[in-house]
Every structure is written in structure tokens, then in C-alpha cells.
C-alpha atoms as a PDB file:
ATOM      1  CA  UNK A   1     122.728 115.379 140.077  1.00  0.00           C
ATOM      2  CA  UNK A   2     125.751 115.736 137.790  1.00  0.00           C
ATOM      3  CA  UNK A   3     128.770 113.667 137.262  1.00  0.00           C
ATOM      4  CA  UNK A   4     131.110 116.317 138.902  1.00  0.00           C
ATOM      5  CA  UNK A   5     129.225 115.904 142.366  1.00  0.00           C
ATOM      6  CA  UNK A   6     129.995 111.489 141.243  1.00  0.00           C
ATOM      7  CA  UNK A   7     133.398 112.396 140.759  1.00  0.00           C
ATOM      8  CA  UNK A   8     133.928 113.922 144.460  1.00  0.00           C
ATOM      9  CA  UNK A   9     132.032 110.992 146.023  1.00  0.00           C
ATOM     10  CA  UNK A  10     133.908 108.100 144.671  1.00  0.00           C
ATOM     11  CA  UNK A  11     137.336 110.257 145.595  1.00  0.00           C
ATOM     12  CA  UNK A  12     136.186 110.443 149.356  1.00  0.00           C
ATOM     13  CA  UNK A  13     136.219 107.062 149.156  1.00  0.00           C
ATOM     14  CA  UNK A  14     139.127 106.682 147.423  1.00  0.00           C
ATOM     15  CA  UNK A  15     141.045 108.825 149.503  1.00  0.00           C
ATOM     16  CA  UNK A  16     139.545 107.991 152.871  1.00  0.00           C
ATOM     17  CA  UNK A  17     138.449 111.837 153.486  1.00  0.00           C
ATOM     18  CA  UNK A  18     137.679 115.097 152.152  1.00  0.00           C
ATOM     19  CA  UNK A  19     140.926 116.962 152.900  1.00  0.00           C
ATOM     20  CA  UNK A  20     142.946 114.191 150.397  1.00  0.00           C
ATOM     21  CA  UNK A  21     139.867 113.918 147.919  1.00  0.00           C
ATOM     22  CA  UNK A  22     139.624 117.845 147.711  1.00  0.00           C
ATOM     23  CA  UNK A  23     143.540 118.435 146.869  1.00  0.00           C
ATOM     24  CA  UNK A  24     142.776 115.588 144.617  1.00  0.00           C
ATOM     25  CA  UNK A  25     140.767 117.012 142.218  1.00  0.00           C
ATOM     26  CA  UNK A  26     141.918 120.892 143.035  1.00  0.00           C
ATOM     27  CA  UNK A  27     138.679 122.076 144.462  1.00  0.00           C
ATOM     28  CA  UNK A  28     137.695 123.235 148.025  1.00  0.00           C
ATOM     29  CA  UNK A  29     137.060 121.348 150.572  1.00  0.00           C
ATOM     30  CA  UNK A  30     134.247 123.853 151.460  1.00  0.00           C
ATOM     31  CA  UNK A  31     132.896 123.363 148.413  1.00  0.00           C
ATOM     32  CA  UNK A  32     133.145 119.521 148.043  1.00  0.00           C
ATOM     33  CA  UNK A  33     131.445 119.310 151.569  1.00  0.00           C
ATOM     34  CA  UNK A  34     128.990 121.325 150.133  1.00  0.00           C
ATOM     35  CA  UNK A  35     128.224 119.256 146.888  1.00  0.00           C
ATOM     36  CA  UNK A  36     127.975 116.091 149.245  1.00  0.00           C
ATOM     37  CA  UNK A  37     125.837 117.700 151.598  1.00  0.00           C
ATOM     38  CA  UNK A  38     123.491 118.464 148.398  1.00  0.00           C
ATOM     39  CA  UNK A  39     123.669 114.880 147.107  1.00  0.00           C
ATOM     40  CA  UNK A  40     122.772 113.205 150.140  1.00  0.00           C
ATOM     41  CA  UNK A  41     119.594 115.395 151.026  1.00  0.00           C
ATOM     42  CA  UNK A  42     118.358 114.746 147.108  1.00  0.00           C
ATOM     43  CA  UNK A  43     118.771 111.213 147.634  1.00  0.00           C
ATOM     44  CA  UNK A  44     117.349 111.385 151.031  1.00  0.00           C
ATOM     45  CA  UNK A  45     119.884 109.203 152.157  1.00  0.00           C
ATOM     46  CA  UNK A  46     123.673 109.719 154.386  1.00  0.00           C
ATOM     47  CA  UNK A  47     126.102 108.414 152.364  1.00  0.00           C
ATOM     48  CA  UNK A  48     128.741 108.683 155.326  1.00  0.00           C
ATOM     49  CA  UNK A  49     128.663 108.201 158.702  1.00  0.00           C
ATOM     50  CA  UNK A  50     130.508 111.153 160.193  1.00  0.00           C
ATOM     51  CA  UNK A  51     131.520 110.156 163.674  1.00  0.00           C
ATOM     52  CA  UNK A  52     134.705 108.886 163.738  1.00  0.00           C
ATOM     53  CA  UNK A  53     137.839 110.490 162.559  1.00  0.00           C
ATOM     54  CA  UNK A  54     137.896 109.156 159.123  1.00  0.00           C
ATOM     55  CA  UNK A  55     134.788 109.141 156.293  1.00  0.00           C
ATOM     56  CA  UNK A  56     133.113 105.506 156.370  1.00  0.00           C
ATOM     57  CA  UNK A  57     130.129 104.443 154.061  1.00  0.00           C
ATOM     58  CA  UNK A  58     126.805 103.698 155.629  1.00  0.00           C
ATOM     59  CA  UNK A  59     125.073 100.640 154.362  1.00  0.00           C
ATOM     60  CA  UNK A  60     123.666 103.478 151.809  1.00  0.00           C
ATOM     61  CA  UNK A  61     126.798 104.918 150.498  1.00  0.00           C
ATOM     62  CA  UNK A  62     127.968 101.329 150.069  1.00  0.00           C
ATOM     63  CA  UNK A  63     125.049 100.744 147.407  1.00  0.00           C
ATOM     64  CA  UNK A  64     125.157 104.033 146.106  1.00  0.00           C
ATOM     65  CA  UNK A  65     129.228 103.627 145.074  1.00  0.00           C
ATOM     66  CA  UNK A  66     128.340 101.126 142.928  1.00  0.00           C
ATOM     67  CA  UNK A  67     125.990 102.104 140.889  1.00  0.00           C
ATOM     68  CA  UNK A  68     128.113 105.928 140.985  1.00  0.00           C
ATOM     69  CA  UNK A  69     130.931 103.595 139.505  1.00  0.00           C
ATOM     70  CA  UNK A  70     128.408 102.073 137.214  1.00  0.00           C
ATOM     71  CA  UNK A  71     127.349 105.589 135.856  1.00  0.00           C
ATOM     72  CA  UNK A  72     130.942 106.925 135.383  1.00  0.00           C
ATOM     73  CA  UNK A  73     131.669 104.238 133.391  1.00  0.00           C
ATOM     74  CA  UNK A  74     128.632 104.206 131.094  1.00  0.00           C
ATOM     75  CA  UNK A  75     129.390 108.122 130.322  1.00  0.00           C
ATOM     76  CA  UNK A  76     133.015 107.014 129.396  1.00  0.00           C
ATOM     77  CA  UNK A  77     132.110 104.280 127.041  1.00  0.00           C
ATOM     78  CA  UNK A  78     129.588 106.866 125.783  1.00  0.00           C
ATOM     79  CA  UNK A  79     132.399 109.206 125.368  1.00  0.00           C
ATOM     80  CA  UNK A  80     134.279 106.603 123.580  1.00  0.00           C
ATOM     81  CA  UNK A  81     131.671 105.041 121.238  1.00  0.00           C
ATOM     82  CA  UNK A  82     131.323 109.057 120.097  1.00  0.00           C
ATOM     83  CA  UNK A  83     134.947 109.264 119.515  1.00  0.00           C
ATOM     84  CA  UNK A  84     135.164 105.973 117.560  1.00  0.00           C
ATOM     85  CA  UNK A  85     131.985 106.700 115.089  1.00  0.00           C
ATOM     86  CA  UNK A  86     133.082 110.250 114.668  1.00  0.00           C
ATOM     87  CA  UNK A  87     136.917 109.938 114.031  1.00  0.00           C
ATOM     88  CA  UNK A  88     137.075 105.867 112.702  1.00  0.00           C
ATOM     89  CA  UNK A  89     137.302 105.724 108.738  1.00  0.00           C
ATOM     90  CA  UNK A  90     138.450 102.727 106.542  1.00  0.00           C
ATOM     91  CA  UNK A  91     137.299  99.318 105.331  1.00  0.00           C
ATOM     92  CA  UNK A  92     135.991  95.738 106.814  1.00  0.00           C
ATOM     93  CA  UNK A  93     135.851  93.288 104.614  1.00  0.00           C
ATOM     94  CA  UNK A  94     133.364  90.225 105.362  1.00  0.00           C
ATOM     95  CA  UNK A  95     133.462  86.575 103.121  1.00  0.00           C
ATOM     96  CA  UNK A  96     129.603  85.509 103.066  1.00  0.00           C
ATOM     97  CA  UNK A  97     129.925  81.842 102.839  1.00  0.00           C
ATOM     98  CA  UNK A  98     126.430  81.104 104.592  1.00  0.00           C
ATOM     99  CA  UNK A  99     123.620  82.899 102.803  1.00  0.00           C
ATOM    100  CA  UNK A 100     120.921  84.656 105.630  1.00  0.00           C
ATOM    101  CA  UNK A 101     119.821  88.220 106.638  1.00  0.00           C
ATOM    102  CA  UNK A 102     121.078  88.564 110.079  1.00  0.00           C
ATOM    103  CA  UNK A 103     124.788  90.168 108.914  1.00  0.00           C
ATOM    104  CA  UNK A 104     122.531  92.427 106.214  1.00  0.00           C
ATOM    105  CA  UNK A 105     121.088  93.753 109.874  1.00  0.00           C
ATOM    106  CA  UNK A 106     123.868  93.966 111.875  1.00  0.00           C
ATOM    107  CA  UNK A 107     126.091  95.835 108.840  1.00  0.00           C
ATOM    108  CA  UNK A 108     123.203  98.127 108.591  1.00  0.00           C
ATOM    109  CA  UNK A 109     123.095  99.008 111.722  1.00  0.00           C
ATOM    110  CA  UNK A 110     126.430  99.367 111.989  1.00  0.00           C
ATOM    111  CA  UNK A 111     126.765 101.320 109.003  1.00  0.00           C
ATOM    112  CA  UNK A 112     124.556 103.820 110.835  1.00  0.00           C
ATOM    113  CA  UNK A 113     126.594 104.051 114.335  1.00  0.00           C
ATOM    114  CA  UNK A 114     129.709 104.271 112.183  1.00  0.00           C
ATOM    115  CA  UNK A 115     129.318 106.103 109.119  1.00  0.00           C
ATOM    116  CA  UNK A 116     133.072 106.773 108.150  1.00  0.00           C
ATOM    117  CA  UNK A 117     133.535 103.005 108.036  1.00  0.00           C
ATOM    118  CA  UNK A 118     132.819 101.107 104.832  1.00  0.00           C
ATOM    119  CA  UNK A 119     131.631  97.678 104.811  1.00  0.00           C
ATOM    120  CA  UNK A 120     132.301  95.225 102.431  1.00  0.00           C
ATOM    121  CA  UNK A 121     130.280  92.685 101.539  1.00  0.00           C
ATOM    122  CA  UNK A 122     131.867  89.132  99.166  1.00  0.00           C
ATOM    123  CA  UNK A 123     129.939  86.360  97.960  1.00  0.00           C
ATOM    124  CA  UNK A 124     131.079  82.989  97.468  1.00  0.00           C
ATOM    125  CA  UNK A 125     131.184  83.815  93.551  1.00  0.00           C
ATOM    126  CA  UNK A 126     133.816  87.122  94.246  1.00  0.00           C
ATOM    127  CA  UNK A 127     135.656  84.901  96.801  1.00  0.00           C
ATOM    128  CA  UNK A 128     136.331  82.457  94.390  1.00  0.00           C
ATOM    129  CA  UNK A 129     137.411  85.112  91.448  1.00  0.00           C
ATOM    130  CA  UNK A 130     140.062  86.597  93.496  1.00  0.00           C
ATOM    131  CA  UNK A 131     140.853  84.921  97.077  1.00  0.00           C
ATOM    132  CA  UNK A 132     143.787  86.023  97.769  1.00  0.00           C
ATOM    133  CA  UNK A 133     143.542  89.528  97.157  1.00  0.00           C
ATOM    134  CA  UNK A 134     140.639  89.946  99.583  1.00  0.00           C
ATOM    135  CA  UNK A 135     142.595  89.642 103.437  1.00  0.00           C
ATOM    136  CA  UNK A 136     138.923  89.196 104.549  1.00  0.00           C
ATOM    137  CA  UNK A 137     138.416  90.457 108.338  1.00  0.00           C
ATOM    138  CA  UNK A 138     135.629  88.342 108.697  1.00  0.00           C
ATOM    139  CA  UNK A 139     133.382  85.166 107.678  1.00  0.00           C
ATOM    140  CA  UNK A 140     129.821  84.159 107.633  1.00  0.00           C
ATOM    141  CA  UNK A 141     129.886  80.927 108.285  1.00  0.00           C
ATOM    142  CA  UNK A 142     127.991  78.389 109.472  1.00  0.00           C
ATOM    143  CA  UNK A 143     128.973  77.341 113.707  1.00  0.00           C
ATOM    144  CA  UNK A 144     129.918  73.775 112.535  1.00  0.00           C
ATOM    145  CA  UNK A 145     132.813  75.054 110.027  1.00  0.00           C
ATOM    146  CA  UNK A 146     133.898  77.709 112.178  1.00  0.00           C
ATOM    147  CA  UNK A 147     136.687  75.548 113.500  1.00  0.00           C
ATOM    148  CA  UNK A 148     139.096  77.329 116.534  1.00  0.00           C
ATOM    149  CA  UNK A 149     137.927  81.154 115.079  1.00  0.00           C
ATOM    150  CA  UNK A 150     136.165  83.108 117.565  1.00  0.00           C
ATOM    151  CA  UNK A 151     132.202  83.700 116.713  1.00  0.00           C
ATOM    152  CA  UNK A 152     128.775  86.042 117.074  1.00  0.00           C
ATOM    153  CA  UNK A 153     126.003  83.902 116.692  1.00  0.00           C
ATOM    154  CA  UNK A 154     123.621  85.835 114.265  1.00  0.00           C
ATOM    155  CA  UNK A 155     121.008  83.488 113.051  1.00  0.00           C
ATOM    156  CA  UNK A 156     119.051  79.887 113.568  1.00  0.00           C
ATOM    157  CA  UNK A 157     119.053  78.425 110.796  1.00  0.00           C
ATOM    158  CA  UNK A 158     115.945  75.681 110.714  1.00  0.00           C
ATOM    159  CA  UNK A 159     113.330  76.329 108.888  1.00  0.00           C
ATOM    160  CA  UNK A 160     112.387  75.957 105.213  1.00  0.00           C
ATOM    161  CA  UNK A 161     109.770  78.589 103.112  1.00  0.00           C
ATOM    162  CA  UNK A 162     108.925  78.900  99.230  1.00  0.00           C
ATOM    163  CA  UNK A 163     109.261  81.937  97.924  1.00  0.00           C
ATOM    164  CA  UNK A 164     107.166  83.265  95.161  1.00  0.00           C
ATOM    165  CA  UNK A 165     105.791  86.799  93.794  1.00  0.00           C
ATOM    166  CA  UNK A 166     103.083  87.800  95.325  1.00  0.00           C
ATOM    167  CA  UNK A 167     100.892  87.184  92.621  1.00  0.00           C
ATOM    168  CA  UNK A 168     101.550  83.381  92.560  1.00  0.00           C
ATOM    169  CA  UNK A 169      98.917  81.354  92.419  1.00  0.00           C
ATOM    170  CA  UNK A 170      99.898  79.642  95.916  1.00  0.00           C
ATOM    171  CA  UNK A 171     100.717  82.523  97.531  1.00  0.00           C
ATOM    172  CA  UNK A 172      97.326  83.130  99.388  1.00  0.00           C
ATOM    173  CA  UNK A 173      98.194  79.794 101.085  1.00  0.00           C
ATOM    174  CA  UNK A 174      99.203  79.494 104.727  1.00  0.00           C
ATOM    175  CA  UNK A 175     101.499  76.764 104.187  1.00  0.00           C
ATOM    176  CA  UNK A 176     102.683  74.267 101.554  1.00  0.00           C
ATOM    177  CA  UNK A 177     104.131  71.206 101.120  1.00  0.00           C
ATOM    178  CA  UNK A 178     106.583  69.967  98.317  1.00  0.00           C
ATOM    179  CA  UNK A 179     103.972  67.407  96.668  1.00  0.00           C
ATOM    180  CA  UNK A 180     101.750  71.187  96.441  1.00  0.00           C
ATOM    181  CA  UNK A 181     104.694  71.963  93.975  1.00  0.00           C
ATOM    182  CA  UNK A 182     104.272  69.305  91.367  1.00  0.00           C
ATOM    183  CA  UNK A 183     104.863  71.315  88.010  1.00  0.00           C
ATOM    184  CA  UNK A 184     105.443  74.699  89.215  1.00  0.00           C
ATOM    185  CA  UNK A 185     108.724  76.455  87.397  1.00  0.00           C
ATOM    186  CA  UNK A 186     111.668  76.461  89.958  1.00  0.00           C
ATOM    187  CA  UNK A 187     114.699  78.374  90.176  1.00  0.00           C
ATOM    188  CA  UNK A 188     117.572  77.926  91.532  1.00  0.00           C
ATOM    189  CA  UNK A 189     121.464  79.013  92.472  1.00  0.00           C
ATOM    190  CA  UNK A 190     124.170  77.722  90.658  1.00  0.00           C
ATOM    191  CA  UNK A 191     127.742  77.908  90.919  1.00  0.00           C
ATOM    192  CA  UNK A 192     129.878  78.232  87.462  1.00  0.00           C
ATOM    193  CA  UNK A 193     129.986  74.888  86.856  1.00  0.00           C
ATOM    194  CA  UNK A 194     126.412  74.078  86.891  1.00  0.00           C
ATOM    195  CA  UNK A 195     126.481  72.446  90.343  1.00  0.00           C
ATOM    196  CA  UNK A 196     122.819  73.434  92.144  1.00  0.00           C
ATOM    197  CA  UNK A 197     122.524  74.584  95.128  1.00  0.00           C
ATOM    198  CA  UNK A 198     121.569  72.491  98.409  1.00  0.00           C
ATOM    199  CA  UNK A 199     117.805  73.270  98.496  1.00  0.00           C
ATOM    200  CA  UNK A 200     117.545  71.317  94.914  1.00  0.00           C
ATOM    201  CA  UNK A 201     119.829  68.747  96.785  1.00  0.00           C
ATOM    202  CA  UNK A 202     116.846  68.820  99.890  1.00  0.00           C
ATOM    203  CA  UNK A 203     114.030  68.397  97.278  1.00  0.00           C
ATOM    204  CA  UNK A 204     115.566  65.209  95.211  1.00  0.00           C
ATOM    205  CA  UNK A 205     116.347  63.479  98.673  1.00  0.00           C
ATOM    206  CA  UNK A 206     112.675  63.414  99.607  1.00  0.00           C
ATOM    207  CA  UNK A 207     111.411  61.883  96.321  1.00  0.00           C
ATOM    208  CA  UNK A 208     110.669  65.145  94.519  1.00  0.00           C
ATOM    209  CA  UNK A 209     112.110  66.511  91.138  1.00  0.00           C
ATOM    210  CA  UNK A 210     111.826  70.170  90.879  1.00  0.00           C
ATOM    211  CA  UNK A 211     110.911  71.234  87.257  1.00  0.00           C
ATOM    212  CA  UNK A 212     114.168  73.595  86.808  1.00  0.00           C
ATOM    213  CA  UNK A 213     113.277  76.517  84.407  1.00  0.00           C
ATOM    214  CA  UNK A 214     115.971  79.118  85.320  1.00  0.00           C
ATOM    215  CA  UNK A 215     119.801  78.574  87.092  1.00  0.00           C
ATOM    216  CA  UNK A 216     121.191  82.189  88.408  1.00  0.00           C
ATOM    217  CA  UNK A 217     124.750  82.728  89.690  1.00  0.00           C
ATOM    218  CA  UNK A 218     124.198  84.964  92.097  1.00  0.00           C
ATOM    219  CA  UNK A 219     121.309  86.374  94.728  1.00  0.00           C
ATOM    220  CA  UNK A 220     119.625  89.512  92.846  1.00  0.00           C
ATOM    221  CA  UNK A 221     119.081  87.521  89.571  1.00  0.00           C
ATOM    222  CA  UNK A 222     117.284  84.670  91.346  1.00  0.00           C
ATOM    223  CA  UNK A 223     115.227  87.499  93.171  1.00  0.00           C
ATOM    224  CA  UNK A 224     114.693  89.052  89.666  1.00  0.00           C
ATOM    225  CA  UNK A 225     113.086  85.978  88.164  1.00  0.00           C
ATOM    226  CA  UNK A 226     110.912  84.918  90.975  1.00  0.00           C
ATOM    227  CA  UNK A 227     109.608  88.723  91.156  1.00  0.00           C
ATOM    228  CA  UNK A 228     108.825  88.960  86.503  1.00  0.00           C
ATOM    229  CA  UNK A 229     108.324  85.405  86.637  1.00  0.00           C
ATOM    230  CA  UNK A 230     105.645  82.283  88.113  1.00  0.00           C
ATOM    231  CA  UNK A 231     109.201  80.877  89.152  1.00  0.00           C
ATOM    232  CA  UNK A 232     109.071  79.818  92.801  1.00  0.00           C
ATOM    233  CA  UNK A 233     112.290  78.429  94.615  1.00  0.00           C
ATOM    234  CA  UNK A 234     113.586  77.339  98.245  1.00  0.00           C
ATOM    235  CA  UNK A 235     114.937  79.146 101.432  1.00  0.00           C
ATOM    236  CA  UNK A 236     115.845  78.905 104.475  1.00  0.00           C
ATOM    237  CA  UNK A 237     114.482  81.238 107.740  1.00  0.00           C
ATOM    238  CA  UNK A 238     117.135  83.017 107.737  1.00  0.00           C
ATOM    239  CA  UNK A 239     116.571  84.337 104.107  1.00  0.00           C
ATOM    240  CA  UNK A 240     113.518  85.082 104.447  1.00  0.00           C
ATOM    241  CA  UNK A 241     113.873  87.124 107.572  1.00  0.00           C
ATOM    242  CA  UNK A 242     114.961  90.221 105.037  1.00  0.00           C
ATOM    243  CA  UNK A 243     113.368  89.494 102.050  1.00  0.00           C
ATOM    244  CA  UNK A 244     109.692  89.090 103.430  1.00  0.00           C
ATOM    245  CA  UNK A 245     110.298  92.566 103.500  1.00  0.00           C
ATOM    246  CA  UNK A 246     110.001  93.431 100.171  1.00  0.00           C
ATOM    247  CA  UNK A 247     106.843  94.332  98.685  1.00  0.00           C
ATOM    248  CA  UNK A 248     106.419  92.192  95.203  1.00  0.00           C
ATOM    249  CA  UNK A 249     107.564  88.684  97.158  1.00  0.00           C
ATOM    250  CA  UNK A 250     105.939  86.046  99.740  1.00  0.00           C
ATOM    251  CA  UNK A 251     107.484  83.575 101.908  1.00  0.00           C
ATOM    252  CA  UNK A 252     105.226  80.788 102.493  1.00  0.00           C
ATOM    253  CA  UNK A 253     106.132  78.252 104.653  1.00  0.00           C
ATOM    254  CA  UNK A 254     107.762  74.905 103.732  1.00  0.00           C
ATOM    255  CA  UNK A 255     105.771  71.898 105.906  1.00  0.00           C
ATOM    256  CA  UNK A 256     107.267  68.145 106.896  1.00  0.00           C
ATOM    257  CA  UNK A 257     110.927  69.491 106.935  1.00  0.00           C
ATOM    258  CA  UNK A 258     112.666  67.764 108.927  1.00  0.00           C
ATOM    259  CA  UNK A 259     116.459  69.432 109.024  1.00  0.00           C
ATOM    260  CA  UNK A 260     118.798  69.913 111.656  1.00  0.00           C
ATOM    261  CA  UNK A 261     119.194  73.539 113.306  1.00  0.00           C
ATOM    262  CA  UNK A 262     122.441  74.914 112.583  1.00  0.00           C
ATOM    263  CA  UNK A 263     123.664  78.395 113.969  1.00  0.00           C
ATOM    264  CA  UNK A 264     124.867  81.067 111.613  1.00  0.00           C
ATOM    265  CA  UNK A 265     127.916  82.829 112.737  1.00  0.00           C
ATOM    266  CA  UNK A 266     130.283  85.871 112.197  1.00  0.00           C
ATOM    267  CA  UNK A 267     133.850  84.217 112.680  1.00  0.00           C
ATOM    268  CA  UNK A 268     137.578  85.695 113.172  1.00  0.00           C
ATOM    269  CA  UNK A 269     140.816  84.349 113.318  1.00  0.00           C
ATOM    270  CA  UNK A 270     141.227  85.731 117.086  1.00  0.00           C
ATOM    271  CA  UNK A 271     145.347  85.500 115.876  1.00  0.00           C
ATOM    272  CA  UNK A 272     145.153  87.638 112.810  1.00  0.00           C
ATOM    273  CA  UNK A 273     145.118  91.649 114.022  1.00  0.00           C
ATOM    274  CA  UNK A 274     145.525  93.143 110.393  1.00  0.00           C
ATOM    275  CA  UNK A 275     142.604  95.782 110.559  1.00  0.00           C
ATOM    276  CA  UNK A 276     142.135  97.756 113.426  1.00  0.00           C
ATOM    277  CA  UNK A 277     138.338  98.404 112.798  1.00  0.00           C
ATOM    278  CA  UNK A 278     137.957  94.822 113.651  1.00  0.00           C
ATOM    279  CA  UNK A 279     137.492  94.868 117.566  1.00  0.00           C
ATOM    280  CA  UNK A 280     135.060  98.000 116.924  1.00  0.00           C
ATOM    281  CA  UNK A 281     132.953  95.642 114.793  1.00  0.00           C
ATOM    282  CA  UNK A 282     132.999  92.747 117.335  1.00  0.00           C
ATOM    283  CA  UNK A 283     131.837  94.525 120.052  1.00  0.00           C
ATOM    284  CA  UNK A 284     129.210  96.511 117.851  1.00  0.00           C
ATOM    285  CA  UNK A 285     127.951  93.133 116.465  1.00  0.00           C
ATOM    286  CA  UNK A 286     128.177  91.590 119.889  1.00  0.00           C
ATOM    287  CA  UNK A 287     125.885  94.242 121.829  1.00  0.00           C
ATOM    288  CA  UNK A 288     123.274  94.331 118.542  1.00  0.00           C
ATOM    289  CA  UNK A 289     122.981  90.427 119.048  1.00  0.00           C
ATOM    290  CA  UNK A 290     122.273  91.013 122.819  1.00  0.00           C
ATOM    291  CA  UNK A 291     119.894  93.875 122.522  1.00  0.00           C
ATOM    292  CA  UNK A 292     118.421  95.275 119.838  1.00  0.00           C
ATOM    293  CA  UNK A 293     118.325  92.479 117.090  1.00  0.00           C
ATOM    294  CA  UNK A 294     116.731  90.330 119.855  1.00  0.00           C
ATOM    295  CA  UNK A 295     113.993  92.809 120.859  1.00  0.00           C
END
């Protein structure tokens, strides 16, 4: 079966006959008569019923035009999806606000599928240095701050873990609470003027002081110390989704936390159409939520 012989079937019906579907597509009518005779005995079905004087669909033909209509249209948005990762070049531009894995995977992935497209990637610290030079296509962003912008859920964030190198002295354990942490060297985020980050925040509000030995700015550092250091520090799920991953860390997890689940979203202004790349994105990020990422 090919998509020509798919082609002449839905134009019968289109057309009401063969004569009018044949002229259609500039091919015989001998031949088109031929191609349906073919279809029907490898589907061991009759698509038409023959006996009147215009082409009707038996109960058959009926469910085999939709799913011919079905096919047609996956090979075009097949067709498509070639054309756009093939011929699409330029830049997206994406504000992390809400630290977790799930964009890392979906920009990979999409990085892949579109190779001519560059993705870049701002933290909160290169969002701050220059703003309003960025014209950011998209945010990450937790669900509660994403306001009236349009969103792809990407991540639940829940759950708490310590992470440690994996030659910690706790990092054989199956799980640990905070009162397990008494004197062990912590590190945390910090933004430029000093201010910690909210898992220090988490740790003071249940009656424990963390014994701060090192304060990075950014991601990499704090993943350098905990990795040539006994410095352990807090994250959520979502973080650790991607960095249990890598081979000199271990993500034990956190118990008694008790914090609210809040979704992690990709978020657009749905009235700001600066980039064209961005509906390509969307509906790449939108069929890797559905599918893959959720296999």
C-alpha cells in the first residue's frame, strides 16, 4: 500500500466517482479502478458498494477513510517537521527563573530535532546584568507566577534530596533527615548581595542552622564544591532529576518535608510574536511533554 493508491481513495469520495476523481488528479480512470481494485483485495475488504449509479462507502470504506485521512496527514506533518529542522536557523532565548532539569531535557532534545537552531539559556544572575537587552522568548517559571502567559508544564516540583559527593560519609544512606546533618559543611546559592537561597530559608524554619562554609553565585561553582569538597547542600526533585546523573555526586533523599507541590512551567506572552522559531518550540516542547519525557 502506498500513499498514491490513499490519494485516489479519499478523491472518490471527494468527488462522488471515479470519472471526477480521475480528471482530478490527471490519471486514468482505468488505472485508478485498477489501484482500488488492488487495495480492496489486500485489505480483504470492499470499500464501495458498486450498485447504484454513484460510488457509496460500505460500513468498511467508512472506517477505512478515516484512518486514510489520518495517514495523509501524519506523512504531511512528517514532511513538514523535515522541512522545519532542515531549513530553520536562528536563536531562542529562554529566562530560567525556576532552577530544575526538565527544560535541560526538553532543549536537548530539541537541540537534536533542530540542529540549525541555537538555544539560549539565562540565569537569574545574566537576567539581572542586562534585562533589557535580552527580548527573552521564553520563561521558566514556576505555574503560580506565570500570571495570563500561556504554559508547558515540565516538572513537579515536591520533593527535597541532599546532595553530596559520592564519597560522603552519608552517602551510603537510603535516606536522611536534617537533624542527620548536625555539623556537616553546607553550601549554598547566593545572589550578589549575600541574600541565600530558599533551601537555607527551608532549613532555619524547621529549627535547624546549617553550618555555611561556602556561598556560590551561580550553579557550576556550587556543583564544583560539593564534588572537591565534604560540602553537602539542598535540592529540590527537579534538580536532581539531571544531576543524579553525574558520576562523582549522590542525591539522597530529604525525609519529614512537608512542602507544597508546585508545577514548573515554560511560559510565553501568547501576545508577543517577535521570533518566529517560537511556535516551532511550543509544539516541540508540547509533544516531548506528552510522549517521550513521560515514557
Amino acid at each position: 500500500m502506498n500513499m498514491d493508491v490513499l490519494v485516489s481513495f479519499i478523491k472518490i469520495v471527494e468527488e462522488g466517482g471515479m470519472t471526477k476523481a480521475a480528471n482530478a488528479l490527471h490519471i486514468s480512470q482505468s488505472a485508478m479502478s485498477g489501484s482500488i481494485g488492488r487495495l480492496e483485495k489486500e485489505l480483504g475488504a470492499t470499500l464501495f458498494d458498486r450498485g447504484g449509479k454513484n460510488l457509496q462507502l460500505t460500513p468498511e470504506g467508512e472506517f477505512f477513510l478515516v484512518w486514510a485521512k489520518r495517514m495523509l496527514n501524519a506523512v504531511e506533518e512528517g514532511k513538514q517537521s523535515v522541512l522545519e529542522a532542515t531549513t530553520s536557523k536562528g536563536v531562542i532565548k529562554i529566562g530560567t527563573y525556576a532552577e530544575n532539569d526538565g527544560i535541560y531535557s526538553v532543549v536537548s532534545a530539541f537541540s537534536r530535532a533542530y540542529p540549525n537552531i541555537s538555544v539560549y539559556l539565562y540565569d537569574k544572575k545574566s537576567m539581572w546584568a542586562d534585562f533589557s537587552s535580552l527580548d527573552l522568548d521564553f520563561f521558566v517559571l514556576p505555574s503560580s507566577e506565570c500570571g495570563n502567559m500561556s504554559t508547558i508544564r515540565i516538572a513537579l516540583r515536591q520533593n527535597m534530596y541532599v546532595l553530596m559527593g559520592k564519597n560522603h560519609h552519608l552517602a551510603n544512606r537510603a535516606i536522611l533527615q536534617l537533624s542527620d546533618l548536625k555539623g556537616e559543611k553546607f553550601v549554598f546559592k547566593a545572589s550578589s548581595d549575600g541574600r541565600m537561597d530558599s533551601m537555607y530559608t527551608y532549613c532555619v524554619e524547621h529549627g535547624f542552622v546549617p553550618r555555611v562554609s561556602f556561598l556560590c553565585e551561580g550553579v557550576e561553582c556550587l556543583l564544583d564544591v560539593i564534588t572537591q569538597s565534604s560540602a553537602v547542600t539542598l535540592v529540590y526533585n527537579t534538580f536532581r532529576q539531571f544531576r543524579q546523573r553525574m558520576d562523582d555526586l549522590q542525591a539522597i533523599p530529604l525525609d519529614g518535608v512537608t512542602r507544597n507541590p508546585t508545577d514548573i512551567a515554560i511560559a510565553w506572552n501568547p501576545d508577543y510574536h517577535a521570533n518566529p522559531l517560537r511556535e516551532i518550540f511550543i509544539n516541540f516542547a508540547k509533544n516531548y511533554m506528552e510522549n517521550e519525557y513521560r515514557k
